[in-house]
PDB file of N, CA and C in Angstrom:
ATOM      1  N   UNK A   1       0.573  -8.598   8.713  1.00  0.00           N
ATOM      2  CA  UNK A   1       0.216  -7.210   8.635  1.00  0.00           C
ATOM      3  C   UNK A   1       1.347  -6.387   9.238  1.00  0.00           C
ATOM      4  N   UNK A   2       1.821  -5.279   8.299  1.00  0.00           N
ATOM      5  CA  UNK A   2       3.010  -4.541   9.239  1.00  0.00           C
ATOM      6  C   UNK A   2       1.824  -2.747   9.296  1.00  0.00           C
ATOM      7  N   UNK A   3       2.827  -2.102  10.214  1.00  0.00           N
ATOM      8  CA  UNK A   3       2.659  -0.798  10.474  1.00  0.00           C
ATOM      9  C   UNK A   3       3.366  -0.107  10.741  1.00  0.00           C
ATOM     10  N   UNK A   4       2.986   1.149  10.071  1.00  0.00           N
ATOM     11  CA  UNK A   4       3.558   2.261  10.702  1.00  0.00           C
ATOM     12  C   UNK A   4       2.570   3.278  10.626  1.00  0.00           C
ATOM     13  N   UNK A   5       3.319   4.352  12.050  1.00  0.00           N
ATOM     14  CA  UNK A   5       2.638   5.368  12.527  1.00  0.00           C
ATOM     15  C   UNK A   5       3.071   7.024  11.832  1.00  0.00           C
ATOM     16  N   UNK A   6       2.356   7.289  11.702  1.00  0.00           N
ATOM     17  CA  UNK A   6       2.279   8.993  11.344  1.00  0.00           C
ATOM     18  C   UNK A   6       1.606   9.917  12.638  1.00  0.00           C
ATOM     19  N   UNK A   7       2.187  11.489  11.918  1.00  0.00           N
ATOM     20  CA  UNK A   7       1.594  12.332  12.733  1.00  0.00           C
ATOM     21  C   UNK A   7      -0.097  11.943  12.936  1.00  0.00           C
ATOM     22  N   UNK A   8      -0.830  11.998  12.134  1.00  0.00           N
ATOM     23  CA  UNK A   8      -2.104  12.059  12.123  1.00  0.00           C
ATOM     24  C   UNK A   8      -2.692  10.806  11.854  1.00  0.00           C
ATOM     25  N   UNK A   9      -1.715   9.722  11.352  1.00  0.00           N
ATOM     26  CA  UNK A   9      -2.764   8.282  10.619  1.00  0.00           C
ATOM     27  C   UNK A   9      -1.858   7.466  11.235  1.00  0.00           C
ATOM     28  N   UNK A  10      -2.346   6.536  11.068  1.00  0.00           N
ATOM     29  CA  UNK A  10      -1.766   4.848  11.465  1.00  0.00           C
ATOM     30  C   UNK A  10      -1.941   4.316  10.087  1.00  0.00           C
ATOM     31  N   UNK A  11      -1.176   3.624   9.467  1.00  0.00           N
ATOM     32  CA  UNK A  11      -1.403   2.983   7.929  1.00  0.00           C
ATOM     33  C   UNK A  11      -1.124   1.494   7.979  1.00  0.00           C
ATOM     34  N   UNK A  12      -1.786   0.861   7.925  1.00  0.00           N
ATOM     35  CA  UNK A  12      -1.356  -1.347   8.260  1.00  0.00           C
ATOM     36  C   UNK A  12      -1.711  -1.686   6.373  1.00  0.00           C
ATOM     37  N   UNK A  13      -0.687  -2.180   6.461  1.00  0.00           N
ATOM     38  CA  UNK A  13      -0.553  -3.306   5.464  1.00  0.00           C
ATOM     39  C   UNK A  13      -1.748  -4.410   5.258  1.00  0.00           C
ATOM     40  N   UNK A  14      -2.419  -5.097   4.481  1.00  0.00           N
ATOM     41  CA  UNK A  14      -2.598  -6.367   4.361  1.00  0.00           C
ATOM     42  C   UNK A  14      -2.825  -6.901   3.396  1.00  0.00           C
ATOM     43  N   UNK A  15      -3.659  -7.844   3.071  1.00  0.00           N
ATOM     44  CA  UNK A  15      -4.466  -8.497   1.888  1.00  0.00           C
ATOM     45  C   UNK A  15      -6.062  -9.099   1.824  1.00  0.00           C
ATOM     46  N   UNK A  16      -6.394  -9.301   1.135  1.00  0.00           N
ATOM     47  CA  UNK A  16      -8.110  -9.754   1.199  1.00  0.00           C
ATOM     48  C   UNK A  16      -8.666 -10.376   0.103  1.00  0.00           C
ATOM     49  N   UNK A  17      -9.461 -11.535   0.429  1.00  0.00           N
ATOM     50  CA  UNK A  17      -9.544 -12.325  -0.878  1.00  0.00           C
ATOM     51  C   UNK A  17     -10.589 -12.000  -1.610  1.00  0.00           C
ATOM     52  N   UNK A  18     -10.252 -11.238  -3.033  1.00  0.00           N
ATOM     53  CA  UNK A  18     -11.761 -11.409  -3.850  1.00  0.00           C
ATOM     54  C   UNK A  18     -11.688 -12.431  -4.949  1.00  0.00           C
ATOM     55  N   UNK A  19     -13.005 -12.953  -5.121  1.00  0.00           N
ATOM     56  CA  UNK A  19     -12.861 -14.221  -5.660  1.00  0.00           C
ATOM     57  C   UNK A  19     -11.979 -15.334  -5.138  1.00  0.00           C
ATOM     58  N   UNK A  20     -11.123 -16.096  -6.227  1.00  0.00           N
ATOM     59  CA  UNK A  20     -10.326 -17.008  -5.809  1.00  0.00           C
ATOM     60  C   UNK A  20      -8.993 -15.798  -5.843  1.00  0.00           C
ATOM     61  N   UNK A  21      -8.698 -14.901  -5.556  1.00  0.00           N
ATOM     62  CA  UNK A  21      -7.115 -14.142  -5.748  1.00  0.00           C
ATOM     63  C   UNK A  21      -7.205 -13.273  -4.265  1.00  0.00           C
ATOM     64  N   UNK A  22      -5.824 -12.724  -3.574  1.00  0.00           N
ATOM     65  CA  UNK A  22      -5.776 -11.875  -3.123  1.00  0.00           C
ATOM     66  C   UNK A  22      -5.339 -10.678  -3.078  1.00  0.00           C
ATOM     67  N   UNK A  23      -5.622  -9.559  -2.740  1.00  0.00           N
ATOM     68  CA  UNK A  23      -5.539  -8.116  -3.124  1.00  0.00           C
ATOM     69  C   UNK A  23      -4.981  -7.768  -2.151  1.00  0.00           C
ATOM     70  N   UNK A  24      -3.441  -6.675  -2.333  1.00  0.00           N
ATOM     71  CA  UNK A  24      -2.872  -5.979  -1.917  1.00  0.00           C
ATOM     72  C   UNK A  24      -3.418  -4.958  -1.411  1.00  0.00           C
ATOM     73  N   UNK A  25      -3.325  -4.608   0.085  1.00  0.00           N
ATOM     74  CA  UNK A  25      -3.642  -3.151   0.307  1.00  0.00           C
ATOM     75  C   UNK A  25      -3.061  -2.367   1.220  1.00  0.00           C
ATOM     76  N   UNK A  26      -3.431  -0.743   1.249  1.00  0.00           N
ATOM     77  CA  UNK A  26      -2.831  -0.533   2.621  1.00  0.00           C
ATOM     78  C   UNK A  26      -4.075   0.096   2.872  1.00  0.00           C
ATOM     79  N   UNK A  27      -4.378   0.393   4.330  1.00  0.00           N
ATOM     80  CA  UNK A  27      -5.487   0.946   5.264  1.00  0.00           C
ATOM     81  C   UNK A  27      -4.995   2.005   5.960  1.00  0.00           C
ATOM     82  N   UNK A  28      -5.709   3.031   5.952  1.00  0.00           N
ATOM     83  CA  UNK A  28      -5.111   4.471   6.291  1.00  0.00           C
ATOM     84  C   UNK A  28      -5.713   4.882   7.329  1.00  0.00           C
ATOM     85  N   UNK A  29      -5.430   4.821   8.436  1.00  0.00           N
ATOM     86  CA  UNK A  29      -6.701   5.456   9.332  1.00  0.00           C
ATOM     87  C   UNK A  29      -6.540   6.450  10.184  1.00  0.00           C
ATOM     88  N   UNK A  30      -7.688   7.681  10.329  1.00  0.00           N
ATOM     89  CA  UNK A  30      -7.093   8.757  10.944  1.00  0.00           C
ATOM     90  C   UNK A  30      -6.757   8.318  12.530  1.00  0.00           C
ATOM     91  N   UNK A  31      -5.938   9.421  13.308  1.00  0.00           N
ATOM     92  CA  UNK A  31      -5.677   8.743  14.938  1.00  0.00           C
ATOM     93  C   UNK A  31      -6.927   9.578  15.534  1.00  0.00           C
ATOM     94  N   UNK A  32      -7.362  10.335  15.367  1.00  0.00           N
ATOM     95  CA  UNK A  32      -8.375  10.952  16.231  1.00  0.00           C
ATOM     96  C   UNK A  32     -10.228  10.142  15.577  1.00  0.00           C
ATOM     97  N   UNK A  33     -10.664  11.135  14.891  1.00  0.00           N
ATOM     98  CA  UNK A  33     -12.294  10.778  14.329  1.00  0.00           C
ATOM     99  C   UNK A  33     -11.642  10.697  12.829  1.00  0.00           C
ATOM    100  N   UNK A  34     -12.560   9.422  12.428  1.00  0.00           N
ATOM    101  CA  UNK A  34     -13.027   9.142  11.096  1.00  0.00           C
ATOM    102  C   UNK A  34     -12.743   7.744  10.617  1.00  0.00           C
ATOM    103  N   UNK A  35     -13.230   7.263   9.397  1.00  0.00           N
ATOM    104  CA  UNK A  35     -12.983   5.544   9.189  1.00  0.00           C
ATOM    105  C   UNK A  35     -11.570   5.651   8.461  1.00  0.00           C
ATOM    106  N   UNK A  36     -11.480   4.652   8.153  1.00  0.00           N
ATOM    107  CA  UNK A  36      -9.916   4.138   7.114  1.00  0.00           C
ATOM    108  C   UNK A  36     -10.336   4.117   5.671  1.00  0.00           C
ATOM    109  N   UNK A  37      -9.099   4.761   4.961  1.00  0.00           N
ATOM    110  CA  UNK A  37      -9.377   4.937   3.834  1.00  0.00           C
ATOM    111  C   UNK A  37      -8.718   3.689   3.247  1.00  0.00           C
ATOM    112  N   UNK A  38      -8.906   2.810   2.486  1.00  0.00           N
ATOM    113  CA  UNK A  38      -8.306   1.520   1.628  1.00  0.00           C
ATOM    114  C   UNK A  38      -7.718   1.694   0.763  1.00  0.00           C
ATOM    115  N   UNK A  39      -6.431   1.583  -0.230  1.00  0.00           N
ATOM    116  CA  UNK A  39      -5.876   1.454  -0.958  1.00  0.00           C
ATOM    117  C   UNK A  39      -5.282   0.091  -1.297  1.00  0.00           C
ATOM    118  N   UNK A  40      -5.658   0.048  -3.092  1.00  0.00           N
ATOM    119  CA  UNK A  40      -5.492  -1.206  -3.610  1.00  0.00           C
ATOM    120  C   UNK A  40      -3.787  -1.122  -3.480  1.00  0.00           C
ATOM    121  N   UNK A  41      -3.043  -2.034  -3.343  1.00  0.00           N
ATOM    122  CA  UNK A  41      -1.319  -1.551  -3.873  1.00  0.00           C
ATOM    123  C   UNK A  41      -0.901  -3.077  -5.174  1.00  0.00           C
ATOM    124  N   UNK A  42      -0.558  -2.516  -5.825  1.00  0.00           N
ATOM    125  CA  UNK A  42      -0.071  -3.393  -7.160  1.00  0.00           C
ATOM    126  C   UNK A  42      -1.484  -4.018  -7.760  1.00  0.00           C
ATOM    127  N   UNK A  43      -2.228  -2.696  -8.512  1.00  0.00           N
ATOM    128  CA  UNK A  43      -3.597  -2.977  -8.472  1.00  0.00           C
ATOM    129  C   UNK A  43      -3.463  -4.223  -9.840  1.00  0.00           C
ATOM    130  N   UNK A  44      -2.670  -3.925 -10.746  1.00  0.00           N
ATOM    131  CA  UNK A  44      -2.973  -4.658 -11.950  1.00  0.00           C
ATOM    132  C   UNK A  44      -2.164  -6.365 -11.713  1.00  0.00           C
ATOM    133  N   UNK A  45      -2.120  -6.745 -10.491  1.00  0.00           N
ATOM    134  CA  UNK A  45      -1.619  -7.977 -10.084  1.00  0.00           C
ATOM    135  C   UNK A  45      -2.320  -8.269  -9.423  1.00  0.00           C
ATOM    136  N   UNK A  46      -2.710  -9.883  -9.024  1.00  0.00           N
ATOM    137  CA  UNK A  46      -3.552 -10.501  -7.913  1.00  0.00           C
ATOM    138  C   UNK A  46      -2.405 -11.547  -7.528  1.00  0.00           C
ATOM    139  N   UNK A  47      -2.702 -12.102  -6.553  1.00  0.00           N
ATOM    140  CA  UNK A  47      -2.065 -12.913  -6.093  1.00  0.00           C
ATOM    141  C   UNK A  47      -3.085 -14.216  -5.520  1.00  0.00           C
ATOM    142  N   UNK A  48      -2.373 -15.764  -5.953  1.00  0.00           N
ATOM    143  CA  UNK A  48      -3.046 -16.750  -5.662  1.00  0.00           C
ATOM    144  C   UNK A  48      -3.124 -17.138  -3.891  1.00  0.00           C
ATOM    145  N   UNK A  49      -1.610 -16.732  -3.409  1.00  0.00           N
ATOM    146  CA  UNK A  49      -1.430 -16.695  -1.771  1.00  0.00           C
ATOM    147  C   UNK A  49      -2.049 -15.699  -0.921  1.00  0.00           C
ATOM    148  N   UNK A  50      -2.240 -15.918  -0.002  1.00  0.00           N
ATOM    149  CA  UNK A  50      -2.079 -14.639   0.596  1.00  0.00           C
ATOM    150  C   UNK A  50      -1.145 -13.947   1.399  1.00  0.00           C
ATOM    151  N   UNK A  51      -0.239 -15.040   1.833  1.00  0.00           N
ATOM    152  CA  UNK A  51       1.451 -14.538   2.593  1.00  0.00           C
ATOM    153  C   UNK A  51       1.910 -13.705   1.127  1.00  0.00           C
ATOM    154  N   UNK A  52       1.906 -14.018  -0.219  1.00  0.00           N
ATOM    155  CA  UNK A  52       2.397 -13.292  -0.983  1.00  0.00           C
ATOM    156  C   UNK A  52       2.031 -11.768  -1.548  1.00  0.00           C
ATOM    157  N   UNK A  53       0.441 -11.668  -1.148  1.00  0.00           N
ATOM    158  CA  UNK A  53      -0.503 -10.267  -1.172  1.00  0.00           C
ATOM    159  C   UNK A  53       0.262  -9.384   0.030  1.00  0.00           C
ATOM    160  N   UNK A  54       0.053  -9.868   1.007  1.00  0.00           N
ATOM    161  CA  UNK A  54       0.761  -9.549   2.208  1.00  0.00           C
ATOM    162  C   UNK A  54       2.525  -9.092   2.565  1.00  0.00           C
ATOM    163  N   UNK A  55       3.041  -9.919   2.067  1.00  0.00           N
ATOM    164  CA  UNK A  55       4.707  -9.360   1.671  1.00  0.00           C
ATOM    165  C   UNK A  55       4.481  -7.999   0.493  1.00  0.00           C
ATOM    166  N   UNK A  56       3.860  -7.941  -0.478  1.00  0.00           N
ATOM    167  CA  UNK A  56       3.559  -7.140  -1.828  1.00  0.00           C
ATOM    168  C   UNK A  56       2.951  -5.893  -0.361  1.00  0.00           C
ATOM    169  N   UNK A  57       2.120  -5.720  -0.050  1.00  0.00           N
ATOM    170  CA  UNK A  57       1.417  -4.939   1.139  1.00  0.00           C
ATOM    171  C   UNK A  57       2.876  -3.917   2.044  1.00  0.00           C
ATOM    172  N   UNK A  58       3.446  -5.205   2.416  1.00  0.00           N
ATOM    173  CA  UNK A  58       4.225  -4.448   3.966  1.00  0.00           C
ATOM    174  C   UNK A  58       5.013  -4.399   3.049  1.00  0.00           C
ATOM    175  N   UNK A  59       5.503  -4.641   1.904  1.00  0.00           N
ATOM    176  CA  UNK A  59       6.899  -3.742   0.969  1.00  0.00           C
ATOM    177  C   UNK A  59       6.767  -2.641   0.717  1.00  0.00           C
ATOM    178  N   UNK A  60       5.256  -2.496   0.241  1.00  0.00           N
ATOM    179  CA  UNK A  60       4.472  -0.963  -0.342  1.00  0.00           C
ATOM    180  C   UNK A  60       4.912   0.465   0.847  1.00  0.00           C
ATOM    181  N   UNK A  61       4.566  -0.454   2.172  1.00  0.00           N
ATOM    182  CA  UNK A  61       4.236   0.346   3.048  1.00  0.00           C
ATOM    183  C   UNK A  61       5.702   0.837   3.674  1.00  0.00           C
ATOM    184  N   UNK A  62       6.645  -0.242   3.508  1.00  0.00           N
ATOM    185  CA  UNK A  62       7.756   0.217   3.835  1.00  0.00           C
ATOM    186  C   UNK A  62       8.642   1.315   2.952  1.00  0.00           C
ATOM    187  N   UNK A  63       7.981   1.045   1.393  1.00  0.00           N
ATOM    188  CA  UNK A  63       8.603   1.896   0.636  1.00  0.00           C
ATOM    189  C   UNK A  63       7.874   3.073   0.388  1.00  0.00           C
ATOM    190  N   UNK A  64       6.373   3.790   1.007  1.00  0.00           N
ATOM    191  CA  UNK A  64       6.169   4.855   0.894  1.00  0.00           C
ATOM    192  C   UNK A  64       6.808   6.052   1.549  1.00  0.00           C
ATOM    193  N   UNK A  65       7.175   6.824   0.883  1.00  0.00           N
ATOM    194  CA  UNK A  65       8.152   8.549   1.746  1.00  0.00           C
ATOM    195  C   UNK A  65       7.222   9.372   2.683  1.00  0.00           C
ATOM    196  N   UNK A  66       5.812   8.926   2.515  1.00  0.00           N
ATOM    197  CA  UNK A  66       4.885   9.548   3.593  1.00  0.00           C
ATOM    198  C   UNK A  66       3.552   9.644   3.461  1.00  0.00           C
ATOM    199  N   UNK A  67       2.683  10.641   3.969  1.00  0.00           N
ATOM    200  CA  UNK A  67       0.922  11.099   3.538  1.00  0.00           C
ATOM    201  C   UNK A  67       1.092  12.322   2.939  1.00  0.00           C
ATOM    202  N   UNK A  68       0.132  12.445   2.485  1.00  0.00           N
ATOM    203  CA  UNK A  68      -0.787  13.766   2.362  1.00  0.00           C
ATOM    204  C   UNK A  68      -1.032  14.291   3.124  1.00  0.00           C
ATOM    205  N   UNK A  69      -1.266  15.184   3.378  1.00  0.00           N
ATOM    206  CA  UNK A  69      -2.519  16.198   4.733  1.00  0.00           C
ATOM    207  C   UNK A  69      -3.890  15.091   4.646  1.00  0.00           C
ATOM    208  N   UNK A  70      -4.174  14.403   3.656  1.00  0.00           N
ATOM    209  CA  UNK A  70      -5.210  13.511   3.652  1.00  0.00           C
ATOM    210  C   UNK A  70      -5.218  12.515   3.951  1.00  0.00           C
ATOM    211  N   UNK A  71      -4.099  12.114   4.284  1.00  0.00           N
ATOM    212  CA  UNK A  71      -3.965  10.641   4.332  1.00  0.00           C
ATOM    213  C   UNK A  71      -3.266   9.638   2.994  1.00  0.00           C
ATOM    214  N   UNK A  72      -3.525  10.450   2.446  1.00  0.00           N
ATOM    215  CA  UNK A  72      -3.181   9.602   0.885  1.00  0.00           C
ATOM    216  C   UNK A  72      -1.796   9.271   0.819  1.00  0.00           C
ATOM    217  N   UNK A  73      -1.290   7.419   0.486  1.00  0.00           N
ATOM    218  CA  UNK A  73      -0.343   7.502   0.823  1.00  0.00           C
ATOM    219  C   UNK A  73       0.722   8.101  -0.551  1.00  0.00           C
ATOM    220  N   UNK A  74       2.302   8.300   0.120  1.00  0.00           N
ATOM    221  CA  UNK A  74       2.982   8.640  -1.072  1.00  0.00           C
ATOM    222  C   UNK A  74       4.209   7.582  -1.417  1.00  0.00           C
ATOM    223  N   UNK A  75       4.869   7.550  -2.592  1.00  0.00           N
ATOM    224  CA  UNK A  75       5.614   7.391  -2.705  1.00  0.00           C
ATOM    225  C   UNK A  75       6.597   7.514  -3.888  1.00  0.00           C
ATOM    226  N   UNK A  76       7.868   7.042  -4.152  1.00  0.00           N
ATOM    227  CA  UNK A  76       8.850   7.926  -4.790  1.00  0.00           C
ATOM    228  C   UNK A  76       8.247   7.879  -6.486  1.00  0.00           C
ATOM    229  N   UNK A  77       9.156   8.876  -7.250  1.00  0.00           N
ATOM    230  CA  UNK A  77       8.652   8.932  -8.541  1.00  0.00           C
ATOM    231  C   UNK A  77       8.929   7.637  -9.010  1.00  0.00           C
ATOM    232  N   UNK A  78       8.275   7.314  -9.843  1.00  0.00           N
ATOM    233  CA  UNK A  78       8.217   6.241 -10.795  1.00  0.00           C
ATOM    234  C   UNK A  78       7.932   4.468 -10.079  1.00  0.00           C
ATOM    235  N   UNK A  79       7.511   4.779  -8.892  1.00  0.00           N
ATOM    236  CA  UNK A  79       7.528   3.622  -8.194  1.00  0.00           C
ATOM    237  C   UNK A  79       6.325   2.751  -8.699  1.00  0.00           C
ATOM    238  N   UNK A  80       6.609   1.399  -8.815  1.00  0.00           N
ATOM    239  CA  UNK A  80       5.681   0.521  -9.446  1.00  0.00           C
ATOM    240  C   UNK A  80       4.974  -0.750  -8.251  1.00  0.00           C
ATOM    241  N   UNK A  81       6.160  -0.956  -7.598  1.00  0.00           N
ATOM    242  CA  UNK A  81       5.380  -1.920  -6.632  1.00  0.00           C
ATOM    243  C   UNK A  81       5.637  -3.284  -6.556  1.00  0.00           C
ATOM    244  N   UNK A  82       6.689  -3.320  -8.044  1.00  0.00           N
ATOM    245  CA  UNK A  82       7.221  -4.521  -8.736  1.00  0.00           C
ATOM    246  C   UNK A  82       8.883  -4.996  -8.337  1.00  0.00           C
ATOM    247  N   UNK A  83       9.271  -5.969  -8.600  1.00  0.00           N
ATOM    248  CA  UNK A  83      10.615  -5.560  -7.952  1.00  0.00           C
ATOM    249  C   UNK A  83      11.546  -5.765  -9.599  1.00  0.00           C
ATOM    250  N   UNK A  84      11.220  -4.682 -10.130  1.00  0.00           N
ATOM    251  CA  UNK A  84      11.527  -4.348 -11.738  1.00  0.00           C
ATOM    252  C   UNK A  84      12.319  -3.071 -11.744  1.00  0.00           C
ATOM    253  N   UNK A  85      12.820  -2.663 -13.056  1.00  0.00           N
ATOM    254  CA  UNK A  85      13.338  -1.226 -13.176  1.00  0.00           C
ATOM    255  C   UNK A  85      12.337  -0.903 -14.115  1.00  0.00           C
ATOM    256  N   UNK A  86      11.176  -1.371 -14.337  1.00  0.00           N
ATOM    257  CA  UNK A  86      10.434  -0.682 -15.672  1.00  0.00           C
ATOM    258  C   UNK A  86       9.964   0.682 -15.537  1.00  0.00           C
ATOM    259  N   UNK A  87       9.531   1.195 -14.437  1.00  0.00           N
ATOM    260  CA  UNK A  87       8.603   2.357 -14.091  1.00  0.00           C
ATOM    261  C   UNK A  87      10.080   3.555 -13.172  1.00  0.00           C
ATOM    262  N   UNK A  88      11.209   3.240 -12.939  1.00  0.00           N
ATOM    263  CA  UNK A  88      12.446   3.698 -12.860  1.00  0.00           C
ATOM    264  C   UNK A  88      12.528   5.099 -13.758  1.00  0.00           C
ATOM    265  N   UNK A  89      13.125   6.591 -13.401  1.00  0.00           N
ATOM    266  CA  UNK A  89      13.176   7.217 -14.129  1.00  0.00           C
ATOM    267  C   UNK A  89      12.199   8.009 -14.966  1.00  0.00           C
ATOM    268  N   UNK A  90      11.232   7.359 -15.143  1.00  0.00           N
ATOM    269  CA  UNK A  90      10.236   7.955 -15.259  1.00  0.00           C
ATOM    270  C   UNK A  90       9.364   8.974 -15.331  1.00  0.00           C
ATOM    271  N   UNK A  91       9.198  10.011 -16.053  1.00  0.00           N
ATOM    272  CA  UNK A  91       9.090  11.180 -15.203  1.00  0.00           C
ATOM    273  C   UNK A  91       7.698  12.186 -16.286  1.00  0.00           C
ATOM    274  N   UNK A  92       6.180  12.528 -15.318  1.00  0.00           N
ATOM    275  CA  UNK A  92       5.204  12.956 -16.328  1.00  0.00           C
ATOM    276  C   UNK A  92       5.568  14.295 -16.828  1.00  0.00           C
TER     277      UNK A  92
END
């Protein structure tokens, strides 16, 4: 599990097994009152490991540029999560 801190949230990396696969996520949580918000990361992939959900996790988290006022995390245009150029350039 990695972390980092924000003005207002703490955000940790991890993974969690549904079914037989594990799921990428990050956990958003405010620093004062309220619960953690969950985010799937590289939703349309599962992973059979979980050191490998987990690396996919703390990459996400290292490569987001920041929050929202909500918490919601961000990151750069066209970012996929993949270590691809497909989603590169990109632009809606």
């Amino acid at each position: 599990m990695a972390e980092r801190a924000f003005d207002n949230y703490l955000a940790r990396s991890g993974a969690t097994l549904e079914g037989s696969r594990y799921t990428a996520y990050l956990a958003i949580s405010p620093r004062r009152h309220g619960f953690p918000v969950y985010y799937a990361i590289c939703e349309n992939r599962s992973f059979r490991a979980r050191d490998l959900a987990e690396a996919a996790a703390a990459k996400a988290l290292a490569e987001m540029t920041g929050l929202e006022d909500d918490g919601t995390p961000v990151f750069p245009d066209g970012y996929t999560g993949f270590d691809d150029d497909a989603g590169a350039g990109k632009s809606d």
